[in-house]
C-alpha atoms as a PDB file:
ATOM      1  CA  UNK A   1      66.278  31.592  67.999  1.00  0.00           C
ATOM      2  CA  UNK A   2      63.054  31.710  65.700  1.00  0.00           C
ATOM      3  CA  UNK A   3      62.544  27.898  64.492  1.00  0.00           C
ATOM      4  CA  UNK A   4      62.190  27.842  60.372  1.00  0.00           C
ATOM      5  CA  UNK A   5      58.114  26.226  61.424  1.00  0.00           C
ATOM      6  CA  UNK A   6      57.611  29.459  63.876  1.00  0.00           C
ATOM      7  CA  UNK A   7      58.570  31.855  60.867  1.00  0.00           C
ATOM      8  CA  UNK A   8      56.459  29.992  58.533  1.00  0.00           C
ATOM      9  CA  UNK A   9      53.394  30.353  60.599  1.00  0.00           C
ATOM     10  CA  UNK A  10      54.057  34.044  60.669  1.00  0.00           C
ATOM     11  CA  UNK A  11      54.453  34.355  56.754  1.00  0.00           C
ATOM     12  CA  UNK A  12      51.039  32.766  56.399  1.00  0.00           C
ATOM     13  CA  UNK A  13      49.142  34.948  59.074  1.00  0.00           C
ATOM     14  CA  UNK A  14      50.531  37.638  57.418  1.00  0.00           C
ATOM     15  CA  UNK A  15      49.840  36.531  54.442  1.00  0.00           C
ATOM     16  CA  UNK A  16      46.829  35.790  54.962  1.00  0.00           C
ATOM     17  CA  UNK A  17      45.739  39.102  56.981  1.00  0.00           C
ATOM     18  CA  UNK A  18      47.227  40.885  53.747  1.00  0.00           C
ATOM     19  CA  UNK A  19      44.947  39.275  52.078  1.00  0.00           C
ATOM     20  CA  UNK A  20      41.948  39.899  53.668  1.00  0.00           C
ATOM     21  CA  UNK A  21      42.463  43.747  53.558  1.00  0.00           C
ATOM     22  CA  UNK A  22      43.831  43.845  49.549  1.00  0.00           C
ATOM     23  CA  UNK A  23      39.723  43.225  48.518  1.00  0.00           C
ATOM     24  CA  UNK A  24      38.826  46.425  50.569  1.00  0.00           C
ATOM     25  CA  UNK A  25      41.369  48.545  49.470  1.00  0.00           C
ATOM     26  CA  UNK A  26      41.131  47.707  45.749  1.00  0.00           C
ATOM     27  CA  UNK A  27      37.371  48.253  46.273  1.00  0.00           C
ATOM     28  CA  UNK A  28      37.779  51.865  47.757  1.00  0.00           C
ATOM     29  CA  UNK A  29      40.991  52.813  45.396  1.00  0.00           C
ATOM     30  CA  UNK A  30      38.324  51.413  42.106  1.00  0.00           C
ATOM     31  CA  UNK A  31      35.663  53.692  43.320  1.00  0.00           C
ATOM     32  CA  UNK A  32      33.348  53.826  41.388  1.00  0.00           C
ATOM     33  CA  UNK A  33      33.252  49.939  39.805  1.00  0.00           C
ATOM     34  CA  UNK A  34      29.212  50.159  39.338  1.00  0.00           C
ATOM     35  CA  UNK A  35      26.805  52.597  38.539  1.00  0.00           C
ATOM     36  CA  UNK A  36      25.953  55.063  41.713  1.00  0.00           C
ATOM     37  CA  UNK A  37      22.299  55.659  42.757  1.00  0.00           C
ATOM     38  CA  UNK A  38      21.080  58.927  44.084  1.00  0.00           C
ATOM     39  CA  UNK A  39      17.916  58.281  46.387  1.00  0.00           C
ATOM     40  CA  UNK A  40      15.618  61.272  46.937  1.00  0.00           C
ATOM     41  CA  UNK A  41      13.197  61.311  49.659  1.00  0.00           C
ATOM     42  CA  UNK A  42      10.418  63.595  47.414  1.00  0.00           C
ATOM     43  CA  UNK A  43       8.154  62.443  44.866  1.00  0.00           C
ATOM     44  CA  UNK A  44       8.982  62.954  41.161  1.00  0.00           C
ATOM     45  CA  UNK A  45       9.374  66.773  40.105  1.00  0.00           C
ATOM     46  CA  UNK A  46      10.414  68.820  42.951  1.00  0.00           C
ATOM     47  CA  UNK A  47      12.724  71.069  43.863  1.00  0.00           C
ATOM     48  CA  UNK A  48      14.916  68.282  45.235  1.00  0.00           C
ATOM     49  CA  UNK A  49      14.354  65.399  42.612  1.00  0.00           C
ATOM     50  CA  UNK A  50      15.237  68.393  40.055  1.00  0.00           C
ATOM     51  CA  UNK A  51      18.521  68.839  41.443  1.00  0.00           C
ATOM     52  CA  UNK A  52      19.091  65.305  42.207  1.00  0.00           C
ATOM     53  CA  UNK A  53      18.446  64.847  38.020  1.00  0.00           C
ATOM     54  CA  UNK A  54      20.970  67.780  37.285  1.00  0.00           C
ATOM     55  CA  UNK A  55      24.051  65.896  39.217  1.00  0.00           C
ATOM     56  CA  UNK A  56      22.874  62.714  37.818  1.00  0.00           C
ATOM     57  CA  UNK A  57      23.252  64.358  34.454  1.00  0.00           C
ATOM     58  CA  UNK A  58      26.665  65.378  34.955  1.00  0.00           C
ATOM     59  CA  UNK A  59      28.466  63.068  38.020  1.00  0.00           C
ATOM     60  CA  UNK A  60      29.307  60.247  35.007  1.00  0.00           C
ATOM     61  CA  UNK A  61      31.924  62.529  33.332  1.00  0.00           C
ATOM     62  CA  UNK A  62      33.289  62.648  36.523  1.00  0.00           C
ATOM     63  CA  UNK A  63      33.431  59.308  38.225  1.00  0.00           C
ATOM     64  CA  UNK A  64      33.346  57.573  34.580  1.00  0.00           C
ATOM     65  CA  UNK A  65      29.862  55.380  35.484  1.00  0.00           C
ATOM     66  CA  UNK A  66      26.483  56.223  35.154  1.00  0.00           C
ATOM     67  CA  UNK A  67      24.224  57.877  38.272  1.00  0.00           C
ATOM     68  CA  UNK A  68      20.778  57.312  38.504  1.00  0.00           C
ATOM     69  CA  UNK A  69      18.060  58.347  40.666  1.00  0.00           C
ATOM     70  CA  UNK A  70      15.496  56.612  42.791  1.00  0.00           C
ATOM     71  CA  UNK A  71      12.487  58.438  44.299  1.00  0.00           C
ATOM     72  CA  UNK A  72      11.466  56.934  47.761  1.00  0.00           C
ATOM     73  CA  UNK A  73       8.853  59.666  48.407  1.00  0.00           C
ATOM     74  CA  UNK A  74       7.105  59.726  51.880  1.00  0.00           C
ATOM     75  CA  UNK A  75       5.820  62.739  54.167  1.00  0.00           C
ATOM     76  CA  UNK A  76       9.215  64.389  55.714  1.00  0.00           C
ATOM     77  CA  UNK A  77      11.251  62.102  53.756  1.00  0.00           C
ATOM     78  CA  UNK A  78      11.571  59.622  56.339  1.00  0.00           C
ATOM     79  CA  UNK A  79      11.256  56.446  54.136  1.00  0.00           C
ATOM     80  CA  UNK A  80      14.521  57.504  51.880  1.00  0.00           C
ATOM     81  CA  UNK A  81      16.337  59.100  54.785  1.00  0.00           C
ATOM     82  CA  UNK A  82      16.003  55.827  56.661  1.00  0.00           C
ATOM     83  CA  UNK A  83      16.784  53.761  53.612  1.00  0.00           C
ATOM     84  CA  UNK A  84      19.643  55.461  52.875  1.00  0.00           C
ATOM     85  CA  UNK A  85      21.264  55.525  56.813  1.00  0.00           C
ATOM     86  CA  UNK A  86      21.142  51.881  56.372  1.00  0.00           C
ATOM     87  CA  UNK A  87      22.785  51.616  53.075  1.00  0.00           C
ATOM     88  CA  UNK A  88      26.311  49.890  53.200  1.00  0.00           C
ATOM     89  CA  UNK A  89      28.684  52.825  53.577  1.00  0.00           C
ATOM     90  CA  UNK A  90      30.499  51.958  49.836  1.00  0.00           C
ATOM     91  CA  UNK A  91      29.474  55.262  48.393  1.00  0.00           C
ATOM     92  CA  UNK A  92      27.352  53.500  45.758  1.00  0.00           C
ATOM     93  CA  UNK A  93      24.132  54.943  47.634  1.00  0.00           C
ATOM     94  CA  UNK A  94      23.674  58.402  48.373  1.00  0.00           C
ATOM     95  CA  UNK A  95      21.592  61.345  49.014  1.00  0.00           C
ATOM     96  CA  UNK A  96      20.134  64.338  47.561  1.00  0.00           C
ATOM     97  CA  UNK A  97      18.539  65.853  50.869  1.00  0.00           C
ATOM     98  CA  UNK A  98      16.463  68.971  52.151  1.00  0.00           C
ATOM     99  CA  UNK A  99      16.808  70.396  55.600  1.00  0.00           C
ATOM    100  CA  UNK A 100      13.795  68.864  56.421  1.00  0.00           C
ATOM    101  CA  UNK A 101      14.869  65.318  57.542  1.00  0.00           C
ATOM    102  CA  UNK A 102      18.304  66.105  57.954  1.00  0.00           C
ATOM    103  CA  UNK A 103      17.030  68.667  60.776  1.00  0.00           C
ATOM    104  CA  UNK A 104      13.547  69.281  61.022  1.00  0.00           C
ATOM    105  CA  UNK A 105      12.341  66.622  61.838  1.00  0.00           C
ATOM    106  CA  UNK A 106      15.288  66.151  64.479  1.00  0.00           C
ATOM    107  CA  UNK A 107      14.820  69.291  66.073  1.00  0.00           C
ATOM    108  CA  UNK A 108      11.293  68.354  66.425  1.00  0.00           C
ATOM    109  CA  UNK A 109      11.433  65.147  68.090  1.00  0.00           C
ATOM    110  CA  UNK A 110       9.073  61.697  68.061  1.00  0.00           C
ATOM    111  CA  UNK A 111      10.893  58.254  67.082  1.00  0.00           C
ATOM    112  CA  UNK A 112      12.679  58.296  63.671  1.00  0.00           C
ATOM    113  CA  UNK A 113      14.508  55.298  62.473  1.00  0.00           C
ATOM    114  CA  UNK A 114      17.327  56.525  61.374  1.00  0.00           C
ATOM    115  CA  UNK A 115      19.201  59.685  63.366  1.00  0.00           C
ATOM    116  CA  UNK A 116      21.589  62.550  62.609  1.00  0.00           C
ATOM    117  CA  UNK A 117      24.879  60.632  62.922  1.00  0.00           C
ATOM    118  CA  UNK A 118      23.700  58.080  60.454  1.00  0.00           C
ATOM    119  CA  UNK A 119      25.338  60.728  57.571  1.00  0.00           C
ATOM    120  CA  UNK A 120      28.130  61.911  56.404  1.00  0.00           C
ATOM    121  CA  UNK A 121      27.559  65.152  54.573  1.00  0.00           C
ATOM    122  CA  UNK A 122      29.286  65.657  51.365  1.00  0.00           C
ATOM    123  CA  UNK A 123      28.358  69.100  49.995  1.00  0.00           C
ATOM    124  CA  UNK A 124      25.564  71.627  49.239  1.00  0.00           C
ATOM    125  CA  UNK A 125      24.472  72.006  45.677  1.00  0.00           C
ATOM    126  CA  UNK A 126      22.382  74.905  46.118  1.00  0.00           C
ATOM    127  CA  UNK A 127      20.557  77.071  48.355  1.00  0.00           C
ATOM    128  CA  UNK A 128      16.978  78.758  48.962  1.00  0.00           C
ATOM    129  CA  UNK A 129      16.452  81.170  51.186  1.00  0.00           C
ATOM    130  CA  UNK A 130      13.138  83.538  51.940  1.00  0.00           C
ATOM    131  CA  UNK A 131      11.412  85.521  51.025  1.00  0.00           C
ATOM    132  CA  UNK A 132       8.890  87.600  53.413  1.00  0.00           C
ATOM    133  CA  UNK A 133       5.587  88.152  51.419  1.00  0.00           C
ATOM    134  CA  UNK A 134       2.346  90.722  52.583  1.00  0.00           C
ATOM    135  CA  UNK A 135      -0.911  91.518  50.057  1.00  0.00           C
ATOM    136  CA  UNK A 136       0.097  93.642  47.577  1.00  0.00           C
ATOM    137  CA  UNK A 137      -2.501  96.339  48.478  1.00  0.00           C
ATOM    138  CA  UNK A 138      -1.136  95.938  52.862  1.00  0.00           C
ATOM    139  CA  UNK A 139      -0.025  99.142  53.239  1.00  0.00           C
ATOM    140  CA  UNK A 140       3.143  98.564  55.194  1.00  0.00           C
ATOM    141  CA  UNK A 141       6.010  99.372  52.774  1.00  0.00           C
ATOM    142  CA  UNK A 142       8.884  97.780  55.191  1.00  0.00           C
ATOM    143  CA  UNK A 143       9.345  95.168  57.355  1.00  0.00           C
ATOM    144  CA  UNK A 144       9.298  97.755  60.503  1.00  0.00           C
ATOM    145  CA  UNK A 145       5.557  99.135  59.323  1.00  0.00           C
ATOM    146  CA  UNK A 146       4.584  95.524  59.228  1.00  0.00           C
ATOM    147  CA  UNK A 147       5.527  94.268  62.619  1.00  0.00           C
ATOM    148  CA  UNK A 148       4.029  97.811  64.131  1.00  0.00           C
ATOM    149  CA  UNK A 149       0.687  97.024  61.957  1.00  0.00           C
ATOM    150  CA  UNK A 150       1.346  93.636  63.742  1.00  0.00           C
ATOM    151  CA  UNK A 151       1.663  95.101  67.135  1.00  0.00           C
ATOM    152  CA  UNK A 152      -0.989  97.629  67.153  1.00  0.00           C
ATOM    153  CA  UNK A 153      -3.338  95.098  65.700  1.00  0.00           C
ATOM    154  CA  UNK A 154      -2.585  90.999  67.396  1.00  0.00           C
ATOM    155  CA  UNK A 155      -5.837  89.668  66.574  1.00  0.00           C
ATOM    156  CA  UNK A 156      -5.975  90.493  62.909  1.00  0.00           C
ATOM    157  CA  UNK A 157      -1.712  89.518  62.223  1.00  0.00           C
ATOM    158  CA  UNK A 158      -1.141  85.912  61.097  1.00  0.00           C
ATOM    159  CA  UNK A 159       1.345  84.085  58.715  1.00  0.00           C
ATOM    160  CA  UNK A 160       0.630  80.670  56.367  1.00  0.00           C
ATOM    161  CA  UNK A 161       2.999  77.779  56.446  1.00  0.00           C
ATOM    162  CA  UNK A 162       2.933  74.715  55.154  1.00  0.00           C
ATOM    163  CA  UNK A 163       5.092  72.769  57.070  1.00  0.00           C
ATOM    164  CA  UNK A 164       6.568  72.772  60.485  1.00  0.00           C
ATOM    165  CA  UNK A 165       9.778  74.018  59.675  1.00  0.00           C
ATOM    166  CA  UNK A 166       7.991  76.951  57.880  1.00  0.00           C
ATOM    167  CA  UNK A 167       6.449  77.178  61.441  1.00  0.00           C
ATOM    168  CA  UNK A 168       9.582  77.505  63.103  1.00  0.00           C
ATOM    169  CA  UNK A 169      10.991  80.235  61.102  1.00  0.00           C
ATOM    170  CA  UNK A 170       8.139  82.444  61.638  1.00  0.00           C
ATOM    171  CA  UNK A 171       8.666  81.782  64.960  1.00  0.00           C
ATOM    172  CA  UNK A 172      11.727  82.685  65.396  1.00  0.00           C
ATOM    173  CA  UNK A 173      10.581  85.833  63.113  1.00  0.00           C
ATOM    174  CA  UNK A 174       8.219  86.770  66.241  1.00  0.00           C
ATOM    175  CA  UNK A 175      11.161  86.129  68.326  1.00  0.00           C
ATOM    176  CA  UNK A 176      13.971  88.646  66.442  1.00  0.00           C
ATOM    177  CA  UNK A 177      11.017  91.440  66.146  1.00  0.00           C
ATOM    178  CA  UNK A 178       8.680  90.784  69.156  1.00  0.00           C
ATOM    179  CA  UNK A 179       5.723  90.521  66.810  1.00  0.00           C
ATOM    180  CA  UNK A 180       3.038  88.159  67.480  1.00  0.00           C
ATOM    181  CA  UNK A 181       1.994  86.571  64.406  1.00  0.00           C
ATOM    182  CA  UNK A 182      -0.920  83.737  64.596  1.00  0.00           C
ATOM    183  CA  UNK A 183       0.265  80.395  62.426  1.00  0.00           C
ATOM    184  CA  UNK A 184      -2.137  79.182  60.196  1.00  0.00           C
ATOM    185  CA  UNK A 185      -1.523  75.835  58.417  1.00  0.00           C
ATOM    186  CA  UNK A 186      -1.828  75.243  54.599  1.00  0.00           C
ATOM    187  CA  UNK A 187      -0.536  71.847  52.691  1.00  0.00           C
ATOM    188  CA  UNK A 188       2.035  73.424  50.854  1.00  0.00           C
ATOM    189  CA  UNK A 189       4.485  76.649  49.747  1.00  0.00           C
ATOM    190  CA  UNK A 190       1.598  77.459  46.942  1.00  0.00           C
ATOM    191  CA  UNK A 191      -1.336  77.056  48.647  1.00  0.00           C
ATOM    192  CA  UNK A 192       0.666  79.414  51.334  1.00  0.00           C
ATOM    193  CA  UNK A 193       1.889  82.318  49.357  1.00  0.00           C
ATOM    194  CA  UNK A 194      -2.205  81.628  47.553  1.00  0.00           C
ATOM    195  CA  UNK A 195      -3.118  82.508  51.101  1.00  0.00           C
ATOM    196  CA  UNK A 196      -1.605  86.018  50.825  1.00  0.00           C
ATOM    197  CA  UNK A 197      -2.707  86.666  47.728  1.00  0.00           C
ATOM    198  CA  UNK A 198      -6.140  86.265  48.296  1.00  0.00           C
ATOM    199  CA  UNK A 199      -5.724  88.357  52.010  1.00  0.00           C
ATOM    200  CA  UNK A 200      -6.619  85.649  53.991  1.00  0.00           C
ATOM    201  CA  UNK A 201      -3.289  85.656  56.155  1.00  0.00           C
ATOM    202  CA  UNK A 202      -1.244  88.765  56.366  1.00  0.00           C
ATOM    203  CA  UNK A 203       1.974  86.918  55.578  1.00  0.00           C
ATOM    204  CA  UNK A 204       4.479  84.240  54.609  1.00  0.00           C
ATOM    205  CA  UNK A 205       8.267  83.318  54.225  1.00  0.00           C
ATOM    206  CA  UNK A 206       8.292  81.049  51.353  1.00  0.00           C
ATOM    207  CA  UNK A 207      10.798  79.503  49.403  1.00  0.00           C
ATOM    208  CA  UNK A 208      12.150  81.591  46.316  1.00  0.00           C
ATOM    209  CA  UNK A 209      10.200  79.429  43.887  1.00  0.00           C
ATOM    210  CA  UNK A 210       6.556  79.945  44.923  1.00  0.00           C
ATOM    211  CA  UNK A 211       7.746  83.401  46.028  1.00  0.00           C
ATOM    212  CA  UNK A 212       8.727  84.671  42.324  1.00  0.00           C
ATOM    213  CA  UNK A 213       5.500  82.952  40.999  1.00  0.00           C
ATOM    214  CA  UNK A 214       3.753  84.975  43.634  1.00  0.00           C
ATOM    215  CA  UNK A 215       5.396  88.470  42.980  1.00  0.00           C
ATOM    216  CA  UNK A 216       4.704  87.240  39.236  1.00  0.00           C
ATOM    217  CA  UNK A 217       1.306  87.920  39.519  1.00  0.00           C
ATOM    218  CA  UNK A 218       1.284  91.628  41.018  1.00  0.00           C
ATOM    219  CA  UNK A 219      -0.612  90.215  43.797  1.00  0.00           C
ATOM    220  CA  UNK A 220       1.726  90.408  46.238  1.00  0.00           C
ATOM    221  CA  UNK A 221       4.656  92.225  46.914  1.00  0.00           C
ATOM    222  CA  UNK A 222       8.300  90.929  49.138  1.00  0.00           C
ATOM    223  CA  UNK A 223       9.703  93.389  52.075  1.00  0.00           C
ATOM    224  CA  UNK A 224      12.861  91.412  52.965  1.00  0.00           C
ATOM    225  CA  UNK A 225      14.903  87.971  52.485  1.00  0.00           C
ATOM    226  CA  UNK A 226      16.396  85.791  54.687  1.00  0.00           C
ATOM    227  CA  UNK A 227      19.714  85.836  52.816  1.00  0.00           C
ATOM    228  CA  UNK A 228      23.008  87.212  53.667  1.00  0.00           C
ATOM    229  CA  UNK A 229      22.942  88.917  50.606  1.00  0.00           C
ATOM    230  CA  UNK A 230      20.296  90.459  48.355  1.00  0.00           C
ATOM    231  CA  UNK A 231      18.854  88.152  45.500  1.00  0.00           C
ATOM    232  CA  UNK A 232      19.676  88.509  42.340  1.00  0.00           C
ATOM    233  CA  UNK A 233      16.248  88.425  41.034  1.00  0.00           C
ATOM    234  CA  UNK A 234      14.792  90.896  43.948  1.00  0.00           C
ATOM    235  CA  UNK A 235      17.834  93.704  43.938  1.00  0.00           C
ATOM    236  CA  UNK A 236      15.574  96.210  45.610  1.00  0.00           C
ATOM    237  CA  UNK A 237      14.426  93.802  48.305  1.00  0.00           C
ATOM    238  CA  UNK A 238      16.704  94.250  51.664  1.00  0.00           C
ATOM    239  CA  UNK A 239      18.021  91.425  53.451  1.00  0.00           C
ATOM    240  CA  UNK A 240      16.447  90.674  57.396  1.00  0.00           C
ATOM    241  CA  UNK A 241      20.227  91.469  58.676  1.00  0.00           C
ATOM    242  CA  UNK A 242      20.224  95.109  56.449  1.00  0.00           C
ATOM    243  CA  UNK A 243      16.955  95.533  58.571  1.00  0.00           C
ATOM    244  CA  UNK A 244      19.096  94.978  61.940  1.00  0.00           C
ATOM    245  CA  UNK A 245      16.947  91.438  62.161  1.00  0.00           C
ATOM    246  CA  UNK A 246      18.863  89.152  63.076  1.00  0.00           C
ATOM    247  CA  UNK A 247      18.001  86.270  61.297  1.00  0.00           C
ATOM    248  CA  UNK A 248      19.641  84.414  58.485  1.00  0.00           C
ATOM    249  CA  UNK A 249      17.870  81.383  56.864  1.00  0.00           C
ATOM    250  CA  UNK A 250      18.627  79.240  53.589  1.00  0.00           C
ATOM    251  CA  UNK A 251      16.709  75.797  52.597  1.00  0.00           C
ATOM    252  CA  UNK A 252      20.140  73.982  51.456  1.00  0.00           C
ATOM    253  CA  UNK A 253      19.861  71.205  49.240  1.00  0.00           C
ATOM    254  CA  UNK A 254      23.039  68.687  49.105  1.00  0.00           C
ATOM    255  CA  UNK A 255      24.349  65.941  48.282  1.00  0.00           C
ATOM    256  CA  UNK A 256      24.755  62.945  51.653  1.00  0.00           C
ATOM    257  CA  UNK A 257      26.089  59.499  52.138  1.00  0.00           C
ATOM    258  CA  UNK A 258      25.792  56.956  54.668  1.00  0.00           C
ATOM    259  CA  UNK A 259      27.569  56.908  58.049  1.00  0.00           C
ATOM    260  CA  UNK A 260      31.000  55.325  57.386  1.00  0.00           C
ATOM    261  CA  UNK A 261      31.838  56.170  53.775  1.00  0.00           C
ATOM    262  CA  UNK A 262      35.348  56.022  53.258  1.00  0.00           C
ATOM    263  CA  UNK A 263      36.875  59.729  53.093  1.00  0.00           C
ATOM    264  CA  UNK A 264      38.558  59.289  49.580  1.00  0.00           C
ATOM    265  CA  UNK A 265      35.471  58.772  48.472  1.00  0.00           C
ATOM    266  CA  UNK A 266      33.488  61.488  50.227  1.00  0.00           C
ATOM    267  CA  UNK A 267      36.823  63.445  48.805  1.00  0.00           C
ATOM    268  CA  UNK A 268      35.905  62.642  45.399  1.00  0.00           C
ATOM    269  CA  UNK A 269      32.054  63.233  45.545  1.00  0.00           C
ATOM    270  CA  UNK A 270      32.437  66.764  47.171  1.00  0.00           C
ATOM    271  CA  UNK A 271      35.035  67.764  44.437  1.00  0.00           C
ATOM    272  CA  UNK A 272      32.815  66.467  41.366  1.00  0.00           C
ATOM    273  CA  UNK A 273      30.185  68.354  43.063  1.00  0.00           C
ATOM    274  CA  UNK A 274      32.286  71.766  43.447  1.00  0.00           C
ATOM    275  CA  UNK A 275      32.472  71.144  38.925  1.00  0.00           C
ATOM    276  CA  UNK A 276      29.061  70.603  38.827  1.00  0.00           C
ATOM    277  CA  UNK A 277      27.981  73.825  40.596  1.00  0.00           C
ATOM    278  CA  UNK A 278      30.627  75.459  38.837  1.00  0.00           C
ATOM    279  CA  UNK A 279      29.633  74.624  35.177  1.00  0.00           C
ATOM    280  CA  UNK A 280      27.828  77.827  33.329  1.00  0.00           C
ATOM    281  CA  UNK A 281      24.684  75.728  32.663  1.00  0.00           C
ATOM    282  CA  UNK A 282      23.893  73.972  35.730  1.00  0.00           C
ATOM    283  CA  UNK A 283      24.276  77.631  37.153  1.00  0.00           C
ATOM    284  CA  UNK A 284      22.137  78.977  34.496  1.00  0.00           C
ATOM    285  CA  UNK A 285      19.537  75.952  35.457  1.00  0.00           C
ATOM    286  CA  UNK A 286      19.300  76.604  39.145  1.00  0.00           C
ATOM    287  CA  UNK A 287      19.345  80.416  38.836  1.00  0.00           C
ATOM    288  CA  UNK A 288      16.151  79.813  36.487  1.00  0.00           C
ATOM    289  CA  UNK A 289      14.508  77.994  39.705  1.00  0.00           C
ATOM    290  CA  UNK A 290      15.265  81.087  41.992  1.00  0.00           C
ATOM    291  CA  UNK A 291      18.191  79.408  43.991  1.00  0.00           C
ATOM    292  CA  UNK A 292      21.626  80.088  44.473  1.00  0.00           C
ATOM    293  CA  UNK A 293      24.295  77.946  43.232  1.00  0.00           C
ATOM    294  CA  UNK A 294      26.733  76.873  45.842  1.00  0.00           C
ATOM    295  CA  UNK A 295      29.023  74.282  46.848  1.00  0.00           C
ATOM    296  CA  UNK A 296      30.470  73.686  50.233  1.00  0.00           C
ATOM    297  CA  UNK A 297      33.356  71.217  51.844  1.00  0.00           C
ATOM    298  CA  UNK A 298      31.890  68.240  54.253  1.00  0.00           C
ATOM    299  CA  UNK A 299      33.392  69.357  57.306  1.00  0.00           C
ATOM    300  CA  UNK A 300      31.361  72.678  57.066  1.00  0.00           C
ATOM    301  CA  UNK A 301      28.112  71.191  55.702  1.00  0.00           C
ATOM    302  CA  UNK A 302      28.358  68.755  58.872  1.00  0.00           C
ATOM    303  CA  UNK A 303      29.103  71.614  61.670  1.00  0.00           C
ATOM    304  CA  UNK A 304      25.626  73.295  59.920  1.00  0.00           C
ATOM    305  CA  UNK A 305      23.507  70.532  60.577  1.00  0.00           C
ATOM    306  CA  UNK A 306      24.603  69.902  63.871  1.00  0.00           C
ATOM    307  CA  UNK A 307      24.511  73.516  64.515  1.00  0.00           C
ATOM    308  CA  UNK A 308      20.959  74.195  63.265  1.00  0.00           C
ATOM    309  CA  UNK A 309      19.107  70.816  64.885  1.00  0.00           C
ATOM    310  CA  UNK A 310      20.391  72.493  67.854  1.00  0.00           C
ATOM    311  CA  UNK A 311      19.347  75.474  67.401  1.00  0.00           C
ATOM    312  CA  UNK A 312      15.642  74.785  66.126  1.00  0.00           C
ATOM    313  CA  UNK A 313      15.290  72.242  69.065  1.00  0.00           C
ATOM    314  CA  UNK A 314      15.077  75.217  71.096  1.00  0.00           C
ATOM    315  CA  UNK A 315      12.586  77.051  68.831  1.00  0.00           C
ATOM    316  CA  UNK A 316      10.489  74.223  68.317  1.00  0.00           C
ATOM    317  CA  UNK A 317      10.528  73.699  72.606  1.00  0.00           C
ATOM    318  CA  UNK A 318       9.917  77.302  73.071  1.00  0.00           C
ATOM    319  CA  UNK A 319       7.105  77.855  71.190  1.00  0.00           C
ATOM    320  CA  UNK A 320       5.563  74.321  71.868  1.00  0.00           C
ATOM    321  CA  UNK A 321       5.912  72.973  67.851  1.00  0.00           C
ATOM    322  CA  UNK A 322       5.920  69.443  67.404  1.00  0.00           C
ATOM    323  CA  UNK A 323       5.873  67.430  64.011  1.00  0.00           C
ATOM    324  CA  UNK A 324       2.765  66.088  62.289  1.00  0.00           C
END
């Protein structure tokens, strides 16, 4: 029989084991008790902090306490990334991210301080993808004249980008049409689609952005896009997979937290973010940038990352790319 000083003991382990879990669960069931703080990785103005600064306008409605955001701006976002993978996993710090350090800078190795399992995705607020640009007076009118311009002539076909992940999409761009276009660097999207303006490289995939400022000017003109579907803006331009290319690219921007965020809370982030993206004017402000609005669960948005790091490993291997 169970003496009355046995049962005792019991009560007060439990008790006191209940206790020590009632803090934590309070604390995740009063999510959020404190303002939340989005970090981005980019300096002040970008495509990134601007998006970043459109949830933080509406996410208080929401979650009933105010966002802000913190810049942490360093080349590939490392310094924000890495600040953010070592955040305590309370979802009071989170990310707006690129694919850049999320799998860029993966799939092109050296020693990063923070690595791809440190996250847990929550969703995608919108997405960029491509858009192939030549001189507006090249006289290839389609992607096929280009590459066979490209062909016939190796030493004179070349492409700008501005980054190495720019660099690996041309690549694989060689790869899907068996063209052999020379890289040549430039600092950044401008200065790239600049470059084919002025006829000093024969091409570039650059972001929508740059790309509609480009095609603004009459100096250039856009044979395809990466999309899976035909922009809105560029309803004459065909998509790569229309042109039996296959190759389908979008520069996501979303919304991360920190390894080990509970789920209710990653639950409750992804939904808010699925109202954001929904809401006529944050639409209406993102279309005006030249990206597509779209949300996306965090189970998806996590089999894409891991998908494309693998995926532009290889590139990056086969064509010898390495980061700066």
């Amino acid at each position: 029989m169970t003496s009355f000083k046995h049962m005792h003991g019991l009560l007060i382990s439990t008790s006191l084991a209940m206790g020590a879990l009632i803090p934590q669960f309070a604390s995740a069931q009063a999510w959020p008790a404190k303002p939340v703080t989005i970090v981005v990785g980019y300096a002040a103005g970008g495509g990134v902090d601007t998006t970043a600064r459109i949830v933080a306008e509406k996410l208080p409605a929401l979650i009933g306490q105010p966002v802000v955001v913190e810049n942490r701006p360093s080349v590939g976002a490392v310094v924000g990334s890495a600040f953010v993978a070592k955040a305590k996993p309370d979802g009071y710090t989170i990310m707006m991210s690129a694919p850049g350090p999320m799998i860029f800078n993966h799939a092109l190795g050296g020693n990063l301080p923070y690595g791809p399992n440190d996250f847990t995705p929550i969703s995608w607020v919108s997405n960029s993808p491509l858009v192939l640009l030549v001189n507006a007076n090249n006289p290839a009118r389609n992607v096929q004249e280009l590459v066979a311009q490209a062909k016939a002539n190796p030493a004179k076909a070349n492409y700008a980008a501005s980054s190495a992940s720019f660099q690996l999409i041309s690549e694989l761009f060689n790869r899907k049409t068996g063209a052999k276009f020379t890289h040549i660097p430039f600092k950044g999207a401008n200065e790239s689609v600049m470059a084919v303006m002025t006829g000093d490289v024969t091409m570039a995939l650059a972001d929508a952005g740059p790309a509609m400022v480009g095609l603004q000017s009459g100096r250039v003109k856009a044979l395809a896009v990466t999309s899976g579907e035909r922009l809105r803006q560029l309803p004459n331009v065909p998509t790569l997979a229309e042109l039996d290319i296959d190759l389908k690219v979008s520069l996501w921007i979303g919304l991360l937290a920190p390894a080990g965020t509970p789920p209710d809370i990653i639950k409750k982030l992804e939904d808010a973010v699925a109202r954001i993206v929904a809401m006529p004017d944050v639409r209406a402000k993102l279309e005006g940038k030249s990206v597509i609005p779209q949300a996306t669960n965090s189970a998806d948005f996590a089999r894409l990352i891991s998908t494309e790091i693998a995926m532009w490993r290889q590139v990056a291997q086969d064509n010898n790319i390495r980061g700066n």
